[in-house]
C-alpha atoms as a PDB file:
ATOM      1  CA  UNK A   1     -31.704 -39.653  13.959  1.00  0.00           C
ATOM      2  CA  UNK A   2     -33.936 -41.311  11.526  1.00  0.00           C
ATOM      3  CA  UNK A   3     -38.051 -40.090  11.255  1.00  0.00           C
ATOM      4  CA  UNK A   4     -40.616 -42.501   9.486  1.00  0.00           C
ATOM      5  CA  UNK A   5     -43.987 -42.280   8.399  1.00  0.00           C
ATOM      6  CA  UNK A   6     -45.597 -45.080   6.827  1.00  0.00           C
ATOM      7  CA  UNK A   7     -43.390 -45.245   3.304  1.00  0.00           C
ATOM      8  CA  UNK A   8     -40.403 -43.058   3.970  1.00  0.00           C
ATOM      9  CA  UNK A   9     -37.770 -42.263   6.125  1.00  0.00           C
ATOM     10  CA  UNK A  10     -36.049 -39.546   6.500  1.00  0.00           C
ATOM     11  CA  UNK A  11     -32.693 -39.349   8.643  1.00  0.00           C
ATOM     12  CA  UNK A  12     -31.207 -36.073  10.077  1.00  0.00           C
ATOM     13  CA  UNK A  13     -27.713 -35.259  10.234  1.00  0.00           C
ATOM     14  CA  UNK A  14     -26.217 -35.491  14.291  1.00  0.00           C
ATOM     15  CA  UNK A  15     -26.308 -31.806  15.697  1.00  0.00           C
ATOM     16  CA  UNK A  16     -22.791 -32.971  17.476  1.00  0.00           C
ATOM     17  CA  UNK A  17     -21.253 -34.737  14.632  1.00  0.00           C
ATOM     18  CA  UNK A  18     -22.263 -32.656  11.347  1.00  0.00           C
ATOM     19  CA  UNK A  19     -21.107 -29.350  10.101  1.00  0.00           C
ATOM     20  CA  UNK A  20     -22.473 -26.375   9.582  1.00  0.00           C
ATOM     21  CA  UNK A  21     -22.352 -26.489   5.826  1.00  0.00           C
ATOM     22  CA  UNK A  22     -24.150 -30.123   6.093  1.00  0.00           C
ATOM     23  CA  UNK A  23     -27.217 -28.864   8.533  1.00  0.00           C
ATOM     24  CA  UNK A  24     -27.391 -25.848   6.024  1.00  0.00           C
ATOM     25  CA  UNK A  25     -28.150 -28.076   3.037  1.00  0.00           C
ATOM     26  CA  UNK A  26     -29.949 -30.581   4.752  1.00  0.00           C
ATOM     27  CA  UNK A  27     -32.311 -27.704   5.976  1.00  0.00           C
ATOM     28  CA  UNK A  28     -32.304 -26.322   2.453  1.00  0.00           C
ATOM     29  CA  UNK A  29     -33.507 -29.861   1.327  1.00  0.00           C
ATOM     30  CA  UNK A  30     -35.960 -30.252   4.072  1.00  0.00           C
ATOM     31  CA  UNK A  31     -37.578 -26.421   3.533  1.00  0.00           C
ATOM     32  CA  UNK A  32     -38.032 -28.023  -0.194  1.00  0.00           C
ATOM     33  CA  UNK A  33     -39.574 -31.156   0.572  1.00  0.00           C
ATOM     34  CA  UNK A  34     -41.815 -29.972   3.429  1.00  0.00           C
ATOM     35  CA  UNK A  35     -43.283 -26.754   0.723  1.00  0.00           C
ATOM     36  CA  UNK A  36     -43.839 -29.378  -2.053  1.00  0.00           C
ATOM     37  CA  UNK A  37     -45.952 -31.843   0.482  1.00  0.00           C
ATOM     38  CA  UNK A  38     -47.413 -28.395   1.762  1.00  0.00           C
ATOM     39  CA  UNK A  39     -48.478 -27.740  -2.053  1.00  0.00           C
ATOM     40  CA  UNK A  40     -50.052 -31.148  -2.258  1.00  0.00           C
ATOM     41  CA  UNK A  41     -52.053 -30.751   0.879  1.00  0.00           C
ATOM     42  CA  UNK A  42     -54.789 -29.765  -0.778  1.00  0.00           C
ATOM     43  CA  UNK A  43     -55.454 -32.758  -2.936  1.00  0.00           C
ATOM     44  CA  UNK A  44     -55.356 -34.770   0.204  1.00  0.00           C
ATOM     45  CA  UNK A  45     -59.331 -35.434   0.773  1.00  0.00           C
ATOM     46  CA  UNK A  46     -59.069 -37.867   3.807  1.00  0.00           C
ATOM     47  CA  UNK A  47     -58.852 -35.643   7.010  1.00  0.00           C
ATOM     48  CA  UNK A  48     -57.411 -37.886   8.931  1.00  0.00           C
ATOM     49  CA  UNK A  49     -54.529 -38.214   6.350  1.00  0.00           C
ATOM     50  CA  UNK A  50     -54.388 -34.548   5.831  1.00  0.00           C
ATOM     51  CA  UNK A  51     -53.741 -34.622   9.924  1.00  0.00           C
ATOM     52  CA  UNK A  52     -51.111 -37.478   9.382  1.00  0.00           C
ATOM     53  CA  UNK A  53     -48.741 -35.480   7.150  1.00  0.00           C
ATOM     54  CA  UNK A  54     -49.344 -31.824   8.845  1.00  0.00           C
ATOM     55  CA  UNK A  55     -47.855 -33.990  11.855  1.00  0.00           C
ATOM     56  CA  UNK A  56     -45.324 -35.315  10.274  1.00  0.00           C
ATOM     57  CA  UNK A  57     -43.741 -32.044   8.272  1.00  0.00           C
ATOM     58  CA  UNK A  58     -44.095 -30.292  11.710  1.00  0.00           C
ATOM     59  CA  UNK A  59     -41.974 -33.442  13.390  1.00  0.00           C
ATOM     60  CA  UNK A  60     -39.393 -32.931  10.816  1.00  0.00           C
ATOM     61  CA  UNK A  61     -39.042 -29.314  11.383  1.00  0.00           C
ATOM     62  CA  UNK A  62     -38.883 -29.930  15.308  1.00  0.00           C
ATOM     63  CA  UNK A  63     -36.228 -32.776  14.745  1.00  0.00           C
ATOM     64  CA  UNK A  64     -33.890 -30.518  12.307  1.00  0.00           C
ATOM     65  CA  UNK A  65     -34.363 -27.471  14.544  1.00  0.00           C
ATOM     66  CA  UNK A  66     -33.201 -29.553  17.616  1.00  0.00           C
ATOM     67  CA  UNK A  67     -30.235 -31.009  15.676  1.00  0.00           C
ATOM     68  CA  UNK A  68     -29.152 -27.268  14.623  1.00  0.00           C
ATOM     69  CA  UNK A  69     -30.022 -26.091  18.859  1.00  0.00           C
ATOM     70  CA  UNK A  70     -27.806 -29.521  19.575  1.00  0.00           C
ATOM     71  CA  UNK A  71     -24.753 -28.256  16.946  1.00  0.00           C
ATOM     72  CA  UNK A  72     -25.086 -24.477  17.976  1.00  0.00           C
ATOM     73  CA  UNK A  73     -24.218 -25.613  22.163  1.00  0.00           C
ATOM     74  CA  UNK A  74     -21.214 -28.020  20.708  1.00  0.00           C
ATOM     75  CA  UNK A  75     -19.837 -25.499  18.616  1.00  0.00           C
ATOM     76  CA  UNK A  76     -20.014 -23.163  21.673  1.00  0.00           C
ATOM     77  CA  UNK A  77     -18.622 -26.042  23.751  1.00  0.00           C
ATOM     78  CA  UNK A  78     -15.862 -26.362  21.193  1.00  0.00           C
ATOM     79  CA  UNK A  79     -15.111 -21.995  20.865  1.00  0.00           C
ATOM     80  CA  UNK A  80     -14.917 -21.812  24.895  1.00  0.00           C
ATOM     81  CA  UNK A  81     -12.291 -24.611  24.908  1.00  0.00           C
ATOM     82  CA  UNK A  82     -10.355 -23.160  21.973  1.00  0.00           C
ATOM     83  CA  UNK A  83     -10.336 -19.915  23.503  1.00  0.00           C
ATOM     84  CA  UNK A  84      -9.098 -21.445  27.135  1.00  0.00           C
ATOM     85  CA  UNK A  85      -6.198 -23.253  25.050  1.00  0.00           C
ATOM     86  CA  UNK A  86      -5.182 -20.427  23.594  1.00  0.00           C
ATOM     87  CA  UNK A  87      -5.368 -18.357  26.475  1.00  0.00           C
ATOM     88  CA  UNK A  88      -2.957 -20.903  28.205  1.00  0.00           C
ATOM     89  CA  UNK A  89      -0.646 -20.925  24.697  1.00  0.00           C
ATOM     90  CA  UNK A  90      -0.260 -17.138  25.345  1.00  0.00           C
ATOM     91  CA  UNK A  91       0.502 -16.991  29.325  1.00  0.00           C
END
């Protein structure tokens, strides 16, 4: 999933395709980048610009939090089937 704003892009992992370890540090790098455009807000005169960006960082957040809700049900998905197989394994 890729979100743009006017000069950058950034693109999320998949919630059903990446890992855990891979939506952790992508939401350690996001956390970074939203508080250092969060710092700069500030210096950002133009209202409507100021407006712009508050959108965007809270898009971001939205996307990556439904990409981890997205990973959380497959991984449930994936630990109900497990268990079933191994429940037949054992019987």
């Amino acid at each position: 999933m890729a979100i743009s704003s006017g000069s950058f892009a950034i693109k999320l992992p998949d919630g059903r395709e990446a890992t855990f370890a891979e939506l952790k540090t992508y939401g350690e790098i996001l956390r970074d980048f939203i508080r250092d455009q969060e710092a700069k807000l500030p210096q950002v005169e133009d209202t409507r610009r100021h407006n712009e960006i508050i959108d965007y960082l809270r898009l971001i957040a939205r996307s990556y939090n439904e990409q981890l809700r997205i990973f959380k049900v497959h991984e449930a998905q994936n630990q109900r089937q497990f268990m079933l197989v191994l429940r037949c394994i054992q019987n």
